[in-house]
Each structure stands twice: as structure tokens, then as C-alpha cells.
Protein backbone atom coordinates (compact mmCIF):
# COMPACT_ATOMS: atom_id res chain seq x y z
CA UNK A 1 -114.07 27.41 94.09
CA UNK A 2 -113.50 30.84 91.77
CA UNK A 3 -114.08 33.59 92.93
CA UNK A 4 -114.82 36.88 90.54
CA UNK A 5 -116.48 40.24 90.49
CA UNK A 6 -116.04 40.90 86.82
CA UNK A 7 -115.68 39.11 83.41
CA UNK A 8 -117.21 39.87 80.03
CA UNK A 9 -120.73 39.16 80.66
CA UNK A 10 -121.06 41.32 83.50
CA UNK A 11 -120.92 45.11 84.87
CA UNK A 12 -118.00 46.60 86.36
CA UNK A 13 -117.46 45.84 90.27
CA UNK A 14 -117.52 48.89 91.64
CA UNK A 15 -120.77 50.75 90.41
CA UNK A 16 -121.89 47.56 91.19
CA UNK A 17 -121.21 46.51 94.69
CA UNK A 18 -118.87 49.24 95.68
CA UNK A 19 -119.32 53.26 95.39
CA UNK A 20 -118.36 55.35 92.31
CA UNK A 21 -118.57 58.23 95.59
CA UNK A 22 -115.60 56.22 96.79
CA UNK A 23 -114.26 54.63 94.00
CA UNK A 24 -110.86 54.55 95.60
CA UNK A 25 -111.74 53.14 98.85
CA UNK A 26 -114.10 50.82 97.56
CA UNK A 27 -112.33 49.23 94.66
CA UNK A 28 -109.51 48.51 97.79
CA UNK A 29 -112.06 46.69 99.51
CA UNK A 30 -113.28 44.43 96.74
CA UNK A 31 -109.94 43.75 95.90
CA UNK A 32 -109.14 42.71 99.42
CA UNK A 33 -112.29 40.37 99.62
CA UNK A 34 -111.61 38.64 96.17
CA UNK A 35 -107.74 37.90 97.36
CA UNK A 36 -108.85 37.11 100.80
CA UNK A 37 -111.54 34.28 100.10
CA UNK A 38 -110.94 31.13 99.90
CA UNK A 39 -110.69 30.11 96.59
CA UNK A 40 -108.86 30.64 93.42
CA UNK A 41 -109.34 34.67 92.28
CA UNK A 42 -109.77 35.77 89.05
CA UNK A 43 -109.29 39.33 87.98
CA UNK A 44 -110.78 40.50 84.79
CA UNK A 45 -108.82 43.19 82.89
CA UNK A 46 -109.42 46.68 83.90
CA UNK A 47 -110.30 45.96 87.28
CA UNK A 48 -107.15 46.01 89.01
CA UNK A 49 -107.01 49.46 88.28
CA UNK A 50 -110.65 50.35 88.83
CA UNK A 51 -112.09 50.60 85.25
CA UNK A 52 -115.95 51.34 85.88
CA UNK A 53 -119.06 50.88 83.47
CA UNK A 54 -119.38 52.49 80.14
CA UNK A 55 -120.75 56.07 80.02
CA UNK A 56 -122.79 55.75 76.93
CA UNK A 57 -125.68 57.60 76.62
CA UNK A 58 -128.03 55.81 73.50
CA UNK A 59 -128.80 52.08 72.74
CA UNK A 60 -127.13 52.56 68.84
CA UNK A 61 -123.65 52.87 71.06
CA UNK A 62 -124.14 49.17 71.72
CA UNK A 63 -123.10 45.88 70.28
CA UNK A 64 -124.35 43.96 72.65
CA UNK A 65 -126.74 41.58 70.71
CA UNK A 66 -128.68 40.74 74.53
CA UNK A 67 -128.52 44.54 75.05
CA UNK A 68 -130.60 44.85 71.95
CA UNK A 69 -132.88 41.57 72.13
CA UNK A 70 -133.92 42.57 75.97
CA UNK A 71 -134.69 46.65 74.47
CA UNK A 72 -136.91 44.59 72.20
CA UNK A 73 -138.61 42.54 74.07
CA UNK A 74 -139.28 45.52 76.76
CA UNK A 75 -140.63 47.89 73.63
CA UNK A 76 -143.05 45.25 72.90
CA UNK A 77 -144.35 45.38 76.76
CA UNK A 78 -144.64 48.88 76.31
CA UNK A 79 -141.89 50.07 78.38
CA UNK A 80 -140.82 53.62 78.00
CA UNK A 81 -137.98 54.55 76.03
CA UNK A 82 -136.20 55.82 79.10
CA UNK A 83 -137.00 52.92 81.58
CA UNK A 84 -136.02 50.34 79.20
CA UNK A 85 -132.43 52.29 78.47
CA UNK A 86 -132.37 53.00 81.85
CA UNK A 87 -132.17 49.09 82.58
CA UNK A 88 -129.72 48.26 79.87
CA UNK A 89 -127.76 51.18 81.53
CA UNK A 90 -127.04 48.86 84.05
CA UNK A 91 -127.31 45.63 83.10
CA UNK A 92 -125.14 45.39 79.40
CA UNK A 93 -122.69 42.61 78.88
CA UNK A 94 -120.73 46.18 77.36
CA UNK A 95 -120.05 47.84 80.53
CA UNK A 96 -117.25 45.85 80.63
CA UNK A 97 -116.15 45.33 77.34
CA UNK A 98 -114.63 48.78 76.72
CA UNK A 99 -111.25 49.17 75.75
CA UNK A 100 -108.51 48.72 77.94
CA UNK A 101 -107.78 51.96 79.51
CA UNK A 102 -103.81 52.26 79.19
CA UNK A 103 -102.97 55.84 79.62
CA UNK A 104 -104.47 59.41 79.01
CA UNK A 105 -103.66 59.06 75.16
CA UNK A 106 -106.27 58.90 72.39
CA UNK A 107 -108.47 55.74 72.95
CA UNK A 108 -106.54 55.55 76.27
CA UNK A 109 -103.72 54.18 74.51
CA UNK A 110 -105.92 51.04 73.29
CA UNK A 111 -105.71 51.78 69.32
CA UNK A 112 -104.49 54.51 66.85
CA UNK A 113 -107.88 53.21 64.95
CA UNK A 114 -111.61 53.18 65.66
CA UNK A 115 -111.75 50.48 68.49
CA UNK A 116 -115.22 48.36 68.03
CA UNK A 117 -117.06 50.42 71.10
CA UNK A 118 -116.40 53.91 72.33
CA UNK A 119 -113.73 54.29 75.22
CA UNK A 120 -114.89 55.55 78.34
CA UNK A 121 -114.55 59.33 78.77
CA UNK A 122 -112.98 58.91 82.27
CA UNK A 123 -110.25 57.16 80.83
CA UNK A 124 -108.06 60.76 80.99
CA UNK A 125 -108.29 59.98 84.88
CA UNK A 126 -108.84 56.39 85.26
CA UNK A 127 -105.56 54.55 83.19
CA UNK A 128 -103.06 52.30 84.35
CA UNK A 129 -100.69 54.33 83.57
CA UNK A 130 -101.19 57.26 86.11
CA UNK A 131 -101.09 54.30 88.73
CA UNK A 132 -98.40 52.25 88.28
CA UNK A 133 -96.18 54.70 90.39
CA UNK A 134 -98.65 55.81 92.62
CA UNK A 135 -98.45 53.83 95.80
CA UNK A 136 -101.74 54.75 97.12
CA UNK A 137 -103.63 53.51 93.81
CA UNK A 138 -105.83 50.40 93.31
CA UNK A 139 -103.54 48.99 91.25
CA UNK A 140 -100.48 49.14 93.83
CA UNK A 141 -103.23 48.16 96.40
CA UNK A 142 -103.52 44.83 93.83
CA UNK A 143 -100.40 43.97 93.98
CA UNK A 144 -99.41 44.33 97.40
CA UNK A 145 -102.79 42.36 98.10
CA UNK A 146 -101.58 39.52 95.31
CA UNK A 147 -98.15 39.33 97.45
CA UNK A 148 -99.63 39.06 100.71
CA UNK A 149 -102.20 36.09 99.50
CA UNK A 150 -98.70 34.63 97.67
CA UNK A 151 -96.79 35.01 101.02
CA UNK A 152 -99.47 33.48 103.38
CA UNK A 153 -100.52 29.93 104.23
CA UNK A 154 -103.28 31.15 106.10
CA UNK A 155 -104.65 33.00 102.79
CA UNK A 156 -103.55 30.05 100.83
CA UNK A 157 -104.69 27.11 102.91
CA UNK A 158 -106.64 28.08 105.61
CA UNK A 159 -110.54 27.56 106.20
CA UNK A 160 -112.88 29.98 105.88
CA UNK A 161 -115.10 30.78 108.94
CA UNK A 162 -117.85 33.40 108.51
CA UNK A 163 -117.99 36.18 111.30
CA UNK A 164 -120.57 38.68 110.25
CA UNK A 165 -122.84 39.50 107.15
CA UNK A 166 -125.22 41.95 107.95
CA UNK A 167 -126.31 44.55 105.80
CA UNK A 168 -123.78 47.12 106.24
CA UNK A 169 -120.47 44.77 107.86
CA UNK A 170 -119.08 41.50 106.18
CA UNK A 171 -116.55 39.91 108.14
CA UNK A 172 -114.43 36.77 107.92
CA UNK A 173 -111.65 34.58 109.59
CA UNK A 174 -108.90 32.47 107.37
CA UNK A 175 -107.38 30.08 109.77
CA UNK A 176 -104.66 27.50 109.32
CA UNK A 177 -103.89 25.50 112.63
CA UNK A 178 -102.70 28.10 115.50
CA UNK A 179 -102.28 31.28 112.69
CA UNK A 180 -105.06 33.10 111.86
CA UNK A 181 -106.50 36.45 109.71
CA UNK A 182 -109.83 38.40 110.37
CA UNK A 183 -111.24 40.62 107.35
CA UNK A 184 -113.80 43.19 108.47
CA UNK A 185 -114.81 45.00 105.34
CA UNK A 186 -117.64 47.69 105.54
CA UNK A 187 -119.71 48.08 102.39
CA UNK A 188 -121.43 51.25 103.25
CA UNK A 189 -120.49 54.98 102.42
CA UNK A 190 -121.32 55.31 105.97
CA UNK A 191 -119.02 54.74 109.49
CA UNK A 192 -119.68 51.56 111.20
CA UNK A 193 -118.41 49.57 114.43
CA UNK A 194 -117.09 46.39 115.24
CA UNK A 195 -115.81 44.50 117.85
CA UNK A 196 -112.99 42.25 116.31
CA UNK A 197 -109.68 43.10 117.64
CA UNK A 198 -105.92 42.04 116.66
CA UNK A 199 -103.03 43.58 115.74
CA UNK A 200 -103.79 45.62 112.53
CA UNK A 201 -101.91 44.40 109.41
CA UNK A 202 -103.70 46.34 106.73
CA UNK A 203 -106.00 49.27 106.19
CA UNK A 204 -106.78 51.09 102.78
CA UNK A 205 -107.15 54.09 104.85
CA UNK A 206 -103.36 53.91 106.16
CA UNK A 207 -104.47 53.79 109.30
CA UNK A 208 -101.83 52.28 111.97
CA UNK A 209 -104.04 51.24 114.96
CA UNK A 210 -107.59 50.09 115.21
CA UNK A 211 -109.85 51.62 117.20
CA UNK A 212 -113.34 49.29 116.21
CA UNK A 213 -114.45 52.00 114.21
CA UNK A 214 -114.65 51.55 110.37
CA UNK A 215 -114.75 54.74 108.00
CA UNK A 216 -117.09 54.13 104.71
CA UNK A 217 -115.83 51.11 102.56
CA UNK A 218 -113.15 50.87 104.99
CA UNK A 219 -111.25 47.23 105.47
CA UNK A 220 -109.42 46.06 107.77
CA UNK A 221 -107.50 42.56 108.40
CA UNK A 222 -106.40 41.99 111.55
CA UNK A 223 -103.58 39.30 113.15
């Protein structure tokens, strides 16, 4: 199966099922879910270094042709100006077609031109260049994450057995034969418990025992 949070035709991952409030923590956790699945991942670009939506602010900043046919079609039904932006706000095929966000240079390093839509402002602060080096970024999170799936059977092979999916706690086992992994992932900006246990392999809090206890959009995997 493929497995994906973002491509063209679709919103950025983490205002969408993460938290811009912890944009770090949760763009760690989606990226440990989508290399932990079973399944072949796909990461769209931008995303490894936790590129969010556009941060446009009128419908003529658009090029989205379904942006514009669904404004129509709401104007007709007599939405308000504001509701109906407030729905394309969310929903455009553009919030993830910005351009790549390279560095903290003009356009974020994408073009000395006009690129076809507006970079996002953030892109001064979100760039893959001020992450590259930074150990504790998404992006080194990525790739230590793209390693670990490389250097495991269990990741690679192993079945899938569902543990938990309740509204705040998703939890899963990958198991090949007598090795095994257990991801606990909390997709909440609030604590939550847990009663898995193992020796811990990986936190994006840095943690180095633990305790049950998950901190918000903590993850965990556990041996």
C-alpha cells in the first residue's frame, strides 16, 4: 500500500492533522507514523522539513482553478464572502503548491524571478537550509527516521498489528517473527497515558526512559 500525508492536491500535514502550536513536535510524529507503517512512504517536497499551508489572505492570490470553481459555486448559494474564503482557506489544492522553501533568501531561494504563486512569509524561519545542521530539526528527524526504516526488517517486513486508536492515542506493533516495534504516538496538544512498555528506542522529546506518560504530540517506539 502507499502511504502519504501530502502531495499536490492536498493541504500541508501539519495544520492538518498535527499542531502549527507544536509544529516541531508534531511534524516528528507524522513523520514517524508515515516511516513506521507498513507500506511504501511517500514524502512530498517541503514536508520533510515542515513546510505548512499558504498564508494568503484573498481568493485573486490563487491559481487554483477548483479553488475558484468551488468560490463560485458557494457565491451562487449565497455564502458569505468570508465563509466561503474561509473554506478555501483550508481546503486549496495551493496550500501546497508554494515554492520550495530553500533558505531565508528572496523567494526562499526558489527564483531570482516572480515564481507563479506567492512564497510563504514564514519561509525566513521555516527553510531547509536553517535545518540541515540542526540535529534537533524535522528534517534531521527525517532522515534518521528514513535510516532506521532502511536498517530494520521489522519496519521493512513485519505485519502490522493495531494496538490503540482512540481519539487522543494511536498506537501500533510491527512484528517480524520473535523481533518486534511498538509506536505510541499521541495526537493531542495535551499529556496522555499509556500502558505499553519496552525498552525506549526513540522519542522526539529526547527523552531516555519511559515512564507511560506521553507529553503533547509526543511519540514513542519502544523494543
Amino acid at each position: 500500500n502507499t502511504i502519504y500525508l501530502e502531495n499536490h492536491d492536498q493541504p500541508r500535514s501539519i495544520p492538518r492533522f498535527g499542531s502549527l502550536k507544536y509544529w516541531k513536535e508534531s511534524g516528528k510524529l507524522l513523520a514517524t507514523m508515515i516511516l513506521t507503517l507498513r507500506g511504501t512512504p511517500f514524502i512530498y517536497e517541503g514536508q520533510e522539513f515542515g513546510m505548512t499551508d499558504f498564508d494568503f489572505t484573498d481568493l485573486s492570490q490563487l491559481d487554483d482553478v477548483e479553488s475558484h470553481n468551488v468560490d463560485r459555486v458557494l457565491k451562487k448559494l449565497m455564502v458569505p464572502k468570508g465563509l466561503r474564503w474561509k473554506i478555501i482557506r483550508r481546503t486549496s489544492r495551493d496550500n501546497a503548491r508554494t515554492p520550495m522553501q530553500w533558505d531565508a533568501t528572496a523567494n526562499g531561494g526558489f527564483t531570482t524571478g516572480k515564481p507563479w504563486l506567492g512564497v510563504n512569509k514564514n519561509y525566513r524561519d521555516i527553510n531547509l537550509a536553517s535545518q540541515k545542521d540542526d540535529p534537533d530539526s524535522i528534517y534531521s528527524w527525517y532522515k534518521d527516521m528514513i535510516a532506521m526504516r532502511k536498517g530494520s526488517d521489522v519496519l521493512q517486513k513485519g505485519e502490522f498489528i493495531p494496538l490503540e486508536t482512540g481519539p487522543q492515542v494511536f498506537a501500533y506493533r510491527r512484528r517480524l517473527q520473535d523481533k518486534q516495534l511498538t509506536v505510541v504516538l499521541n495526537f493531542s496538544d495535551d499529556p496522555a497515558s499509556c500502558t505499553y512498555t519496552g525498552t525506549l528506542i526513540k522519542s522526539n522529546y529526547n527523552r531516555r526512559q519511559f515512564d507511560g506518560t506521553l507529553q503533547p504530540w509526543e511519540t514513542v517506539i519502544l523494543g
